[in-house]
N, C-alpha and C. Protein backbone atom coordinates (compact mmCIF):
# COMPACT_ATOMS: atom_id res chain seq x y z
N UNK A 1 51.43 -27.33 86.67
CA UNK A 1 50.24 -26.60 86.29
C UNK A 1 50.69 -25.36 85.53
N UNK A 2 49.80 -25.27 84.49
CA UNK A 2 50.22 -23.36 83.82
C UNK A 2 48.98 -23.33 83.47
N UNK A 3 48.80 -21.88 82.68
CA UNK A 3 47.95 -21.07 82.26
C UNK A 3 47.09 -21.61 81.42
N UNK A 4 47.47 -22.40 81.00
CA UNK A 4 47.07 -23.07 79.48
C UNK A 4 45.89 -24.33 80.20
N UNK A 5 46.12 -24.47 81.45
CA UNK A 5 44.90 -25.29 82.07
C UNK A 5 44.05 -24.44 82.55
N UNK A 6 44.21 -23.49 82.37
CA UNK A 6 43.07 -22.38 83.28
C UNK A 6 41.98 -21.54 81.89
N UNK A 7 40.55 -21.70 82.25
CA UNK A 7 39.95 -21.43 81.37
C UNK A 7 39.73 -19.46 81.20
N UNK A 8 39.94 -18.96 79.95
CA UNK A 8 40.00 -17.91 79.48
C UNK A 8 41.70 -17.50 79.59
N UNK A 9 41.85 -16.20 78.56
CA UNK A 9 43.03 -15.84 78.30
C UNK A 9 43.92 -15.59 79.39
N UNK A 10 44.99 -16.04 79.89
CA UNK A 10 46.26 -15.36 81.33
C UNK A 10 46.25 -14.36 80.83
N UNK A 11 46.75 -13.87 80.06
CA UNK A 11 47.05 -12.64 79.96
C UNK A 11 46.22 -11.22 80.16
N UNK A 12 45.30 -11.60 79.55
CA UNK A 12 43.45 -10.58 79.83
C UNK A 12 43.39 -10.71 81.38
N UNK A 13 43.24 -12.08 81.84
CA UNK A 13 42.64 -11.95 83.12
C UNK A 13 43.61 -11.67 84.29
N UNK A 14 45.03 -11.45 84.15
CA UNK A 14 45.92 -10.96 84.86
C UNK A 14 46.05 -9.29 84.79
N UNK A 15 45.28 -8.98 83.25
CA UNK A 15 45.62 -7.30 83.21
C UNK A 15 44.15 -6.92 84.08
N UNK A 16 43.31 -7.76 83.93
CA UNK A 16 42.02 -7.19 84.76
C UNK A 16 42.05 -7.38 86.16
N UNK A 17 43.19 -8.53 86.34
CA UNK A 17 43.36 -8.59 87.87
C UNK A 17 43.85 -7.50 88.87
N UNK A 18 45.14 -7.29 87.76
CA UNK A 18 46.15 -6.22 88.25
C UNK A 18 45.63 -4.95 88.69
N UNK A 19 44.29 -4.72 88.03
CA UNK A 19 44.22 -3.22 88.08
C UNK A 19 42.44 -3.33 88.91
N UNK A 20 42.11 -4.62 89.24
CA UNK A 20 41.33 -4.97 89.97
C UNK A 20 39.95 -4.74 89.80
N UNK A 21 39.97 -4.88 88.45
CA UNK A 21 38.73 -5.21 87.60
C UNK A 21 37.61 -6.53 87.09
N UNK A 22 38.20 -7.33 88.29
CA UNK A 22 37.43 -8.31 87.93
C UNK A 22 36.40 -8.83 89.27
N UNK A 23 35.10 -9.26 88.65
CA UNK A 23 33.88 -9.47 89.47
C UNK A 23 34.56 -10.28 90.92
N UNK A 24 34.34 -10.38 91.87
CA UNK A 24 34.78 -11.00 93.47
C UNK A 24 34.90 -12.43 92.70
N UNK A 25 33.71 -13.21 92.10
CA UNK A 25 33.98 -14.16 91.60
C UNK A 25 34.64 -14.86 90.90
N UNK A 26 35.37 -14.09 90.14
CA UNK A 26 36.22 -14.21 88.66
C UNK A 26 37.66 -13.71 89.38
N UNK A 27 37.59 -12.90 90.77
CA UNK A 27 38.90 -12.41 91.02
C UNK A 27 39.23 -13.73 91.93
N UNK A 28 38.40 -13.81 92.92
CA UNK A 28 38.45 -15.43 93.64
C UNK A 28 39.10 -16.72 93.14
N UNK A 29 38.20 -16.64 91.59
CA UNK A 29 38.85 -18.45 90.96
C UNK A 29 39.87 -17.78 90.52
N UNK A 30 40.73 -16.36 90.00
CA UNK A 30 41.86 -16.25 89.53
C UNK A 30 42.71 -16.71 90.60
N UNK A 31 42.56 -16.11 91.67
CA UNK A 31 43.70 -16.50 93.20
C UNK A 31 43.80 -17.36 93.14
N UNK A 32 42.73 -18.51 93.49
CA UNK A 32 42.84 -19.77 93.42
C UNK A 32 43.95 -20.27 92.38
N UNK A 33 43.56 -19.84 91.18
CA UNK A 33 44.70 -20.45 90.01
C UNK A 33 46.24 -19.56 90.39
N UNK A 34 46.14 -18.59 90.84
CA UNK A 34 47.57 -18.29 91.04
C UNK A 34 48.24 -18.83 92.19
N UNK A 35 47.41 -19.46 92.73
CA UNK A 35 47.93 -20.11 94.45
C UNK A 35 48.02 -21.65 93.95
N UNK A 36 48.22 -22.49 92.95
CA UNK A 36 48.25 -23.29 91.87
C UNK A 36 49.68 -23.31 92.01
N UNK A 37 50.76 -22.04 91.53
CA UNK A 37 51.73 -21.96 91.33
C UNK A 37 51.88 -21.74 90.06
N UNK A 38 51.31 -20.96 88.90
CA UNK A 38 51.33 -20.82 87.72
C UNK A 38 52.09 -19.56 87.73
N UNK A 39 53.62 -20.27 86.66
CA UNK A 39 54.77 -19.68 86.79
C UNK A 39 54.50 -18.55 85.89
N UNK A 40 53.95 -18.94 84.45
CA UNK A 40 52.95 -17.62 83.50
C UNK A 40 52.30 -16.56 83.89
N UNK A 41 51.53 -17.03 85.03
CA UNK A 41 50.63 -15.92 85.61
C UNK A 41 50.98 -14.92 85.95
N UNK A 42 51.98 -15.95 86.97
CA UNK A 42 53.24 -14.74 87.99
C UNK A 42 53.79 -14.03 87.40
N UNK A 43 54.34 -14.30 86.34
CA UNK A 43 55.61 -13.33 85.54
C UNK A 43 54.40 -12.54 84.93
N UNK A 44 53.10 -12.67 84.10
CA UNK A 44 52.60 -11.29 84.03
C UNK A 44 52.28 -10.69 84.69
N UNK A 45 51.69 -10.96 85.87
CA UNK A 45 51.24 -10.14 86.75
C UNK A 45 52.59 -9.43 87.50
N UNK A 46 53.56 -9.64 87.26
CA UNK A 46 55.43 -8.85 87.70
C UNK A 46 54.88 -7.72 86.28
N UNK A 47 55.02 -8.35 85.17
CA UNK A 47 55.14 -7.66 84.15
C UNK A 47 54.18 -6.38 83.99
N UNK A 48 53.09 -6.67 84.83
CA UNK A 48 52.54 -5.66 84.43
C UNK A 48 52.02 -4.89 85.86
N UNK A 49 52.98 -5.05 86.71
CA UNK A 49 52.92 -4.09 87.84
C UNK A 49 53.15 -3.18 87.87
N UNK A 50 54.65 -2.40 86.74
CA UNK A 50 54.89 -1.30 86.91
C UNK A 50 53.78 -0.19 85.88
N UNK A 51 52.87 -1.21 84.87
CA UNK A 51 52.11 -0.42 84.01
C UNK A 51 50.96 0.01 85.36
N UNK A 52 50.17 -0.63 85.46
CA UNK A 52 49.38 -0.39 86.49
C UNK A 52 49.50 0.67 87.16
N UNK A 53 50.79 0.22 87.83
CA UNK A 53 51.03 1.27 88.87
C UNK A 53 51.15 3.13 88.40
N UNK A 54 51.58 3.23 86.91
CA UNK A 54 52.06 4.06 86.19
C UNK A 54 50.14 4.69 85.99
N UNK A 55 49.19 3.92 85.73
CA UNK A 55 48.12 4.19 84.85
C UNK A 55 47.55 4.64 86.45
N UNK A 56 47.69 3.76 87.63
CA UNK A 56 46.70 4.96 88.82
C UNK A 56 47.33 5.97 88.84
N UNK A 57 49.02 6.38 88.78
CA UNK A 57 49.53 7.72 89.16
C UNK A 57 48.55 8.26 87.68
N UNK A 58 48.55 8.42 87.13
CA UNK A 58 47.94 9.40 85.78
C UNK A 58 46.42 9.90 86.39
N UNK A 59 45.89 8.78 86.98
CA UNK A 59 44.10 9.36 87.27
C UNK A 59 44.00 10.07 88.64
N UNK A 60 43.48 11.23 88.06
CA UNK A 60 43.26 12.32 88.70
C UNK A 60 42.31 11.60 90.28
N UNK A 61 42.63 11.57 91.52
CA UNK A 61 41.75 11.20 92.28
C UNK A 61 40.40 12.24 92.30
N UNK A 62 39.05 11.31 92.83
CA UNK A 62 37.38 11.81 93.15
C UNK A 62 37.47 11.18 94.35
N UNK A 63 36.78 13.08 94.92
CA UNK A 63 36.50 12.67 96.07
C UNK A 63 34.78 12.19 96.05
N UNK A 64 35.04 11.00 97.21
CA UNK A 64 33.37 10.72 97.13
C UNK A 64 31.99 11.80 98.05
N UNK A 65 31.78 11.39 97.84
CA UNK A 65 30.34 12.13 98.67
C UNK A 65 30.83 12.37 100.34
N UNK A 66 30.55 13.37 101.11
CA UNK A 66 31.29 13.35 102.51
C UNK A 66 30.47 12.80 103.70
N UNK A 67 29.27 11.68 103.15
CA UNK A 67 28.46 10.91 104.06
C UNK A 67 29.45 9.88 103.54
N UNK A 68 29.68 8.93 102.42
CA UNK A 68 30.06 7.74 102.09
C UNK A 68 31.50 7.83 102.52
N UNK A 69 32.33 9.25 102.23
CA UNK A 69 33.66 9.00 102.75
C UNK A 69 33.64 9.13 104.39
N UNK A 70 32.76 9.05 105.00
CA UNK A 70 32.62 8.81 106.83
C UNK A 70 32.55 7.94 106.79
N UNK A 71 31.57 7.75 106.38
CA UNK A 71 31.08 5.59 106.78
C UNK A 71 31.90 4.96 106.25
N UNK A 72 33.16 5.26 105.61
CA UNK A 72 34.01 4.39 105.00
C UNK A 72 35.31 4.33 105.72
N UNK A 73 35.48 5.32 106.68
CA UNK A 73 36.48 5.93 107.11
C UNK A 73 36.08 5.01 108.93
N UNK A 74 34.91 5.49 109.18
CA UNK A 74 34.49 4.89 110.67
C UNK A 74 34.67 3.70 110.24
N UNK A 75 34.26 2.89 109.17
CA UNK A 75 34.34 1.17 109.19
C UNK A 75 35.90 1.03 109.00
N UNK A 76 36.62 1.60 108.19
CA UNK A 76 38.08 1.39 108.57
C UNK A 76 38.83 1.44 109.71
N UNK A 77 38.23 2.42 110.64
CA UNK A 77 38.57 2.51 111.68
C UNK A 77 38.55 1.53 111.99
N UNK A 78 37.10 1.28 112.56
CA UNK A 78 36.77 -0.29 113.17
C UNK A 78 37.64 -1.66 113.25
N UNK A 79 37.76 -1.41 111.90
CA UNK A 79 38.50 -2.97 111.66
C UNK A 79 39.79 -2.85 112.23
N UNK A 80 40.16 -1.63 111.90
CA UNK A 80 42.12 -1.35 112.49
C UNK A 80 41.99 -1.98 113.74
N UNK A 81 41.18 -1.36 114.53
CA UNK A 81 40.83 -0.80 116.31
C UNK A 81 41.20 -2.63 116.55
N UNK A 82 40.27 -3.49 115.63
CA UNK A 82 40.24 -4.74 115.87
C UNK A 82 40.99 -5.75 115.51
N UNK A 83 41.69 -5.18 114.21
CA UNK A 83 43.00 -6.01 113.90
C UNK A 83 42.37 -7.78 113.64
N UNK A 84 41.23 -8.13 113.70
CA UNK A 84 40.68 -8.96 113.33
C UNK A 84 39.82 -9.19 112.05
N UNK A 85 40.29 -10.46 111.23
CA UNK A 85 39.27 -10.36 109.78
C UNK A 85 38.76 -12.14 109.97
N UNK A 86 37.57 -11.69 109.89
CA UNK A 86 36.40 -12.92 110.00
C UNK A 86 35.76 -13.28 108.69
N UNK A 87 36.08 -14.75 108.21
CA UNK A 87 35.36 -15.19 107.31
C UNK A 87 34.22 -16.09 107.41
N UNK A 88 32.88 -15.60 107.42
CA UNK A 88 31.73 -16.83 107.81
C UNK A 88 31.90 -17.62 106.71
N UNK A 89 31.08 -19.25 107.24
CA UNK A 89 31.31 -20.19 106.33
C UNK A 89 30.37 -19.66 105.32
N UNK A 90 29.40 -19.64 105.77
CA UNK A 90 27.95 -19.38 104.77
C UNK A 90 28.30 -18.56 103.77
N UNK A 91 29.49 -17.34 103.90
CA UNK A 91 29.38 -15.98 103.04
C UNK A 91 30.87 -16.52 102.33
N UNK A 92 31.09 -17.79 102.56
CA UNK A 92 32.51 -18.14 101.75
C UNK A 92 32.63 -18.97 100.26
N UNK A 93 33.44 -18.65 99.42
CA UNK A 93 33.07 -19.57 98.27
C UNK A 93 34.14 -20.17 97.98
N UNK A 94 33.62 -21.69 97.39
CA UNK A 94 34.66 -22.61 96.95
C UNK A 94 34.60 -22.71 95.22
N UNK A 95 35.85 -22.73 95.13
CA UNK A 95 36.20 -22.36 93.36
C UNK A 95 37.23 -23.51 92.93
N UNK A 96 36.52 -24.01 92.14
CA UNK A 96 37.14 -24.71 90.98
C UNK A 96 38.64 -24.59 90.37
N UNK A 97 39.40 -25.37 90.72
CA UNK A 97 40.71 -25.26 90.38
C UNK A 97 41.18 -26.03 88.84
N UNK A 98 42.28 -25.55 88.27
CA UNK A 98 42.24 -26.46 86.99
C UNK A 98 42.82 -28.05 87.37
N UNK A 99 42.71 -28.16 88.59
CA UNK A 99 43.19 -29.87 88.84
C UNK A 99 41.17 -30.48 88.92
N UNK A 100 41.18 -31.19 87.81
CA UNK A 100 40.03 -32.25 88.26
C UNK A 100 39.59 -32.79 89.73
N UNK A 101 38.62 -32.17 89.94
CA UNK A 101 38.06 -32.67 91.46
C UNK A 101 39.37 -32.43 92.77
N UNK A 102 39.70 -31.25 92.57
CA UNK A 102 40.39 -30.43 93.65
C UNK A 102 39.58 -28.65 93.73
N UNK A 103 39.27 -28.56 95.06
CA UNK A 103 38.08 -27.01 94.68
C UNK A 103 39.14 -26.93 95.94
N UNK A 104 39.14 -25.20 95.87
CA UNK A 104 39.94 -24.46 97.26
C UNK A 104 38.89 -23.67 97.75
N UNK A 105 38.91 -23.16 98.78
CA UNK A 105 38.74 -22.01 98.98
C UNK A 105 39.44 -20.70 100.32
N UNK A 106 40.14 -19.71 99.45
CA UNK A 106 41.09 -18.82 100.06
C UNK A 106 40.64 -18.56 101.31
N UNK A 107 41.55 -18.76 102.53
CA UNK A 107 41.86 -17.71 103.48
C UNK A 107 41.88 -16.55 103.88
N UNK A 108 43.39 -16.53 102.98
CA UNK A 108 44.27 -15.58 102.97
C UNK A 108 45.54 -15.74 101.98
N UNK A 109 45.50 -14.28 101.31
CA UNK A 109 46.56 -13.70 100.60
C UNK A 109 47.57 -12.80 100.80
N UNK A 110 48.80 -13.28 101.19
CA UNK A 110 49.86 -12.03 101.62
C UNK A 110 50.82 -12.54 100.31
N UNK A 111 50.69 -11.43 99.38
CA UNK A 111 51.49 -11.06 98.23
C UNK A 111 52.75 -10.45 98.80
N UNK A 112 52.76 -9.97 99.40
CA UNK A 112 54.01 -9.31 99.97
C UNK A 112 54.54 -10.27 100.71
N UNK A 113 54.03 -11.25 101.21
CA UNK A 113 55.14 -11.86 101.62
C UNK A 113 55.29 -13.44 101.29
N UNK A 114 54.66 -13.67 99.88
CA UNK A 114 54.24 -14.87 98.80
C UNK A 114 54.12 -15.90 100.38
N UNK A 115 52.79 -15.63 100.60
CA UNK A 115 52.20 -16.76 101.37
C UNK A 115 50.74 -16.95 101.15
N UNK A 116 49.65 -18.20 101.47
CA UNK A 116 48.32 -18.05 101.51
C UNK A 116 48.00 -18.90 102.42
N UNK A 117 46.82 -18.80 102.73
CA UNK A 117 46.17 -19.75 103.74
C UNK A 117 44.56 -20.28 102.99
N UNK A 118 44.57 -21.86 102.73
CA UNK A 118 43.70 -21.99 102.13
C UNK A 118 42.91 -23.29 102.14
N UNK A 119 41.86 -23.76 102.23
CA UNK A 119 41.16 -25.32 102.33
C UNK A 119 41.03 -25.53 101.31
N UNK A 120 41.63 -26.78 101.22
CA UNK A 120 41.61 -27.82 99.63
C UNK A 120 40.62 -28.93 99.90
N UNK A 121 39.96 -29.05 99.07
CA UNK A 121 39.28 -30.00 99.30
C UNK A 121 39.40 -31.22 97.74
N UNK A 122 39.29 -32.33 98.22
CA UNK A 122 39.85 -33.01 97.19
C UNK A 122 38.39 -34.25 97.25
N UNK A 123 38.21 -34.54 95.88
CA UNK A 123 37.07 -35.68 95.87
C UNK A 123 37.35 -36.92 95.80
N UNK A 124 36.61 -38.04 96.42
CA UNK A 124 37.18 -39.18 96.73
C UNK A 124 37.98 -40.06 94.75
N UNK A 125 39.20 -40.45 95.45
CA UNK A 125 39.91 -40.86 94.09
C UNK A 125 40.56 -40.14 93.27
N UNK A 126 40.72 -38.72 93.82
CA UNK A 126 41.32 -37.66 93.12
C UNK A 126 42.80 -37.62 93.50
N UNK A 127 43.87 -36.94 92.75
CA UNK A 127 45.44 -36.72 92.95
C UNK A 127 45.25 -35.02 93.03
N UNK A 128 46.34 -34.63 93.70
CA UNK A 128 47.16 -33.51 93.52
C UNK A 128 48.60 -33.54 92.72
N UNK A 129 48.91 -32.78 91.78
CA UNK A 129 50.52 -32.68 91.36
C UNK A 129 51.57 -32.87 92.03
N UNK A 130 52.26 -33.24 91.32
CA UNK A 130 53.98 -33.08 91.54
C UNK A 130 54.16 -31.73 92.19
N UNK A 131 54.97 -31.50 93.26
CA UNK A 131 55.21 -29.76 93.30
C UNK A 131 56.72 -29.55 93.96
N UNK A 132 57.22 -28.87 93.90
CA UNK A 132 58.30 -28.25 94.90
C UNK A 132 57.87 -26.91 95.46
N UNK A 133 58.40 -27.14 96.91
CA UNK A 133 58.09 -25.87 97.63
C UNK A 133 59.09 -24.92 97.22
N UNK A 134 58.34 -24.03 97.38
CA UNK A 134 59.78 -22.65 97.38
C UNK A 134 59.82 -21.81 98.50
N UNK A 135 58.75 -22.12 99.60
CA UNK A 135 59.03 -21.77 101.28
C UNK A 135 58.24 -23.17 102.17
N UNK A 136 58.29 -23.05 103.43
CA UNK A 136 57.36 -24.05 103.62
C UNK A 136 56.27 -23.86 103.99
N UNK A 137 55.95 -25.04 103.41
CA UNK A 137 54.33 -25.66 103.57
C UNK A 137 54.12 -26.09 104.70
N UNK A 138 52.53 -25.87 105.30
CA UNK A 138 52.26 -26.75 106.29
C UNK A 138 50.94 -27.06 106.30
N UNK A 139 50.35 -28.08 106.42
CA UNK A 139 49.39 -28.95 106.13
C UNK A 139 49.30 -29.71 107.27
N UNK A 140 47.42 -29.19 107.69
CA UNK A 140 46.71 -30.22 108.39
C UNK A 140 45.59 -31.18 108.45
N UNK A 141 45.11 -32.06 107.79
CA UNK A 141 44.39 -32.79 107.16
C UNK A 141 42.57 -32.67 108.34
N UNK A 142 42.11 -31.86 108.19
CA UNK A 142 40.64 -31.95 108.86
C UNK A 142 39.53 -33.25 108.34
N UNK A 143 39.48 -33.76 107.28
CA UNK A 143 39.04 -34.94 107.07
C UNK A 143 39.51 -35.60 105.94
N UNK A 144 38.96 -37.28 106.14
CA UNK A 144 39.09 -37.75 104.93
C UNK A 144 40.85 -38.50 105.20
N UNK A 145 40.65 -38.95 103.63
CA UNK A 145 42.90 -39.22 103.96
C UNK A 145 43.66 -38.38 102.85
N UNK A 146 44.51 -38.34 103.05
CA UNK A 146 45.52 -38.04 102.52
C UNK A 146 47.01 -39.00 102.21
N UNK A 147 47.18 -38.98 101.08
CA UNK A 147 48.17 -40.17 100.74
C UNK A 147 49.86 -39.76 99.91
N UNK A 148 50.67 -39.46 100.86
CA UNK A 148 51.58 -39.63 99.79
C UNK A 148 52.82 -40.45 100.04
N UNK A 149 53.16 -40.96 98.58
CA UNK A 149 54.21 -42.29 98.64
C UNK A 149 53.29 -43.22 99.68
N UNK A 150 54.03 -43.65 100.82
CA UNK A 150 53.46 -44.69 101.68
C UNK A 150 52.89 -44.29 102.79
N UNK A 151 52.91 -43.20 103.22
CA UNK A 151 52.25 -42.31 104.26
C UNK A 151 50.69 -42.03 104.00
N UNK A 152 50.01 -42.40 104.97
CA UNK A 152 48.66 -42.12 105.10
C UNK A 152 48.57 -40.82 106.34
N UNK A 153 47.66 -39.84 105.86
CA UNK A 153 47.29 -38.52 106.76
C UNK A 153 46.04 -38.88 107.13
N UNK A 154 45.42 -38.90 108.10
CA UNK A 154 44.33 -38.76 108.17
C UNK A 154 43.88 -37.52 109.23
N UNK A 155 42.18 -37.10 109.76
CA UNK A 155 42.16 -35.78 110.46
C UNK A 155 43.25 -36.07 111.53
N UNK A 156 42.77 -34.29 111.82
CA UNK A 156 44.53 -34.37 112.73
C UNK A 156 45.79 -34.46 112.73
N UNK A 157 46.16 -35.13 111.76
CA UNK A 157 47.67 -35.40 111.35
C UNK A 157 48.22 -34.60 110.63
N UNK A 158 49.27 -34.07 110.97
CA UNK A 158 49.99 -32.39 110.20
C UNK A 158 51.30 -32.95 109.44
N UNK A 159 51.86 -32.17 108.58
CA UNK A 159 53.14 -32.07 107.98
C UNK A 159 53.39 -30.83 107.66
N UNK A 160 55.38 -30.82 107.15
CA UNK A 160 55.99 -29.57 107.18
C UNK A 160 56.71 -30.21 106.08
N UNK A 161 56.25 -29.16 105.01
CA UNK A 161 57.68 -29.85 104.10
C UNK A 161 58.67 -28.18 103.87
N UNK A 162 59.76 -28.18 103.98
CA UNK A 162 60.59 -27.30 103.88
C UNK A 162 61.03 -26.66 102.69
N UNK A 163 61.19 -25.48 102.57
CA UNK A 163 61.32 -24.92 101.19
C UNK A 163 62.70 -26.04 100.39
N UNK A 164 62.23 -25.89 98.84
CA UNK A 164 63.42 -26.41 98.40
C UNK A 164 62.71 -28.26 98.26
N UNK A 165 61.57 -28.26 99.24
CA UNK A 165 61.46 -30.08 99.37
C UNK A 165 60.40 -30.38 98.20
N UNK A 166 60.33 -31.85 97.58
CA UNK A 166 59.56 -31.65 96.84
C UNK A 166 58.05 -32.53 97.54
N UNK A 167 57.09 -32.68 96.64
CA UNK A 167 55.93 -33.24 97.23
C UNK A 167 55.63 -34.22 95.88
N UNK A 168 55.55 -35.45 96.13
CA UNK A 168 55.20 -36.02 94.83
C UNK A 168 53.48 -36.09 95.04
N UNK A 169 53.11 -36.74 93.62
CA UNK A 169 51.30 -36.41 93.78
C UNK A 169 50.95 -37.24 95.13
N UNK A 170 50.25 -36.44 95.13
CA UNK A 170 49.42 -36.77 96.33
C UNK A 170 48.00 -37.28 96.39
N UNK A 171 46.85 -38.31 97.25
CA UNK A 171 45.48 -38.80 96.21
C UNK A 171 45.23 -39.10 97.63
N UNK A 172 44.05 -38.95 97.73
CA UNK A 172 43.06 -39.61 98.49
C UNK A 172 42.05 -40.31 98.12
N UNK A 173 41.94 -41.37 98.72
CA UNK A 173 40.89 -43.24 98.48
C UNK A 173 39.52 -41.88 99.27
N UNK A 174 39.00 -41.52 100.14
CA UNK A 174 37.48 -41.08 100.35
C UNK A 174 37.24 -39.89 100.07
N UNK A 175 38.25 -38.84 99.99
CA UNK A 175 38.13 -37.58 99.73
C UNK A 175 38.68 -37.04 100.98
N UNK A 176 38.84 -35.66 101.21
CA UNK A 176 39.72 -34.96 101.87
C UNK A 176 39.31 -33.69 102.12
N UNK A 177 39.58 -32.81 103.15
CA UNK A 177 39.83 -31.37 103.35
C UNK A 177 41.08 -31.05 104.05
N UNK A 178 41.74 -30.29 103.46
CA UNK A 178 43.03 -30.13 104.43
C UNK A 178 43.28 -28.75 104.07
N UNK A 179 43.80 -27.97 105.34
CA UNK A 179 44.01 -26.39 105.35
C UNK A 179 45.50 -26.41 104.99
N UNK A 180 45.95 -25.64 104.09
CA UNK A 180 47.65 -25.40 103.47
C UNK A 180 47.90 -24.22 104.47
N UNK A 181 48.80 -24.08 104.66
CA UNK A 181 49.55 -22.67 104.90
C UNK A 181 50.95 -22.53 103.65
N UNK A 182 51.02 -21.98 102.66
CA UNK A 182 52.27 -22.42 101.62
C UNK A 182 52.00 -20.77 101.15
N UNK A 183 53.24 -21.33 99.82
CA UNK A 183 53.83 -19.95 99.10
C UNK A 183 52.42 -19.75 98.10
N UNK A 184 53.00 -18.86 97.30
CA UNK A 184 51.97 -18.69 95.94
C UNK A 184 52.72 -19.10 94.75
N UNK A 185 53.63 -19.76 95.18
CA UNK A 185 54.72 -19.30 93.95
C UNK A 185 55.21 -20.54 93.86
N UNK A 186 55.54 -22.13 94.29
CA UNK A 186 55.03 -23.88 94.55
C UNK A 186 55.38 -23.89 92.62
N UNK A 187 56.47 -24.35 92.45
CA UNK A 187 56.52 -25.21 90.98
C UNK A 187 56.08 -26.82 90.68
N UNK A 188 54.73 -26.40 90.19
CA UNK A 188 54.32 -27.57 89.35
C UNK A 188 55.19 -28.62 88.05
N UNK A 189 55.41 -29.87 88.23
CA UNK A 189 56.19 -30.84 87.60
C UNK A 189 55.37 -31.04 86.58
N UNK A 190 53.68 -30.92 86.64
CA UNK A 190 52.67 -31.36 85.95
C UNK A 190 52.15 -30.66 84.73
C-alpha cells in the first residue's frame, strides 16, 4: 500500500495532520491510512516533525477564559483519577481504507510506541495485502472467516505472527471482523 492509493495529496494531508488541523473525520480516515503501513506517509510525517515542533515553540501561548480553563482542567483531572478511556459503539466511526471493501475503525494509537488497536472489518469476497510485520501482530477473529494460505480463522480463533514474519493476502468467503493489535509501520508487498 502507499500514498498514491489514498485519496487527496500525502503530503498536504500529513502537514495538516502534523500540526493537527484536520476535521476528527479527515484526521480519523488519515490514521486509518497510516495504520495501512504507508511507508510515504511515515517518512513525511518524521520529516516534518521537527518543523512543527519549531512553528508551536514560535506561538506565543493564550490563555483561555478562567471558567473554560477549570472545566478543562477538572475534566482532565477526572480522566487521570480514572486512567480509563471508553469508546461507545454508537459515538464510533468506521472509515474507508484504500483496500476495496476493507473499513477499520481505530481503537487506539500509541505513536510512541508504533502500536494500534483496531477492528477491520472485511466484506464478504474481499482480500487483505501481502504484509510483513515489523513487531507483532495479534489477531482475533470476532466474526465471519478469515483465510490465509490453508488455514481457516473463524470467531474465536486468535493468531500471533512475530515481528520480521510475513502475512501473505489474506480473504474471507462471508466477510469478517477481526480486532488487530499490530505496529503502524507493517510493509505492504502490494
Amino acid at each position: 500500500m502507499n500514498c498514491h492509493d489514498y485519496p487527496g495529496d500525502p503530503s498536504e494531508l500529513a502537514s495538516l495532520f502534523a500540526a493537527g488541523a484536520l476535521a476528527p473525520d479527515e484526521r480519523a480516515s488519515f490514521e486509518a491510512h497510516l495504520a495501512t503501513g504507508c511507508a510515504a506517509c511515515h517518512a513525511e510525517l518524521g520529516r516534518l516533525g521537527p518543523v512543527t515542533a519549531e512553528l508551536f515553540a514560535a506561538v506565543s501561548p493564550l490563555a483561555p477564559p478562567p471558567e473554560i480553563r477549570a472545566a478543562l482542567l477538572h475534566r482532565i483531572a477526572a480522566a487521570q483519577r480514572q486512567g480509563i478511556f471508553i469508546q461507545q459503539a454508537s459515538e464510533a466511526s468506521w472509515q474507508d481504507t484504500p483496500i476495496p471493501g476493507v473499513r477499520v475503525r481505530i481503537l487506539s494509537l500509541d505513536r510512541a510506541n508504533n502500536r494500534c488497536t483496531i477492528l477491520v472489518r472485511m466484506a464478504p469476497g474481499m482480500s487483505y495485502p501481502p504484509h510483513e510485520h515489523t513487531s507483532p501482530e495479534e489477531s482475533l477473529v470476532l466474526e465471519g472467516d478469515l483465510r490465509s494460505g490453508d488455514c481457516t480463522l473463524r470467531p474465536g480463533d486468535y493468531q500471533r505472527a512475530e515481528a520480521g514474519s510475513s502475512h501473505e493476502a489474506q480473504r474471507t468467503e462471508q466477510g469478517c471482523l477481526v480486532l488487530i493489535i499490530s505496529s503502524l509501520t507493517d510493509v505492504f508487498s502490494e
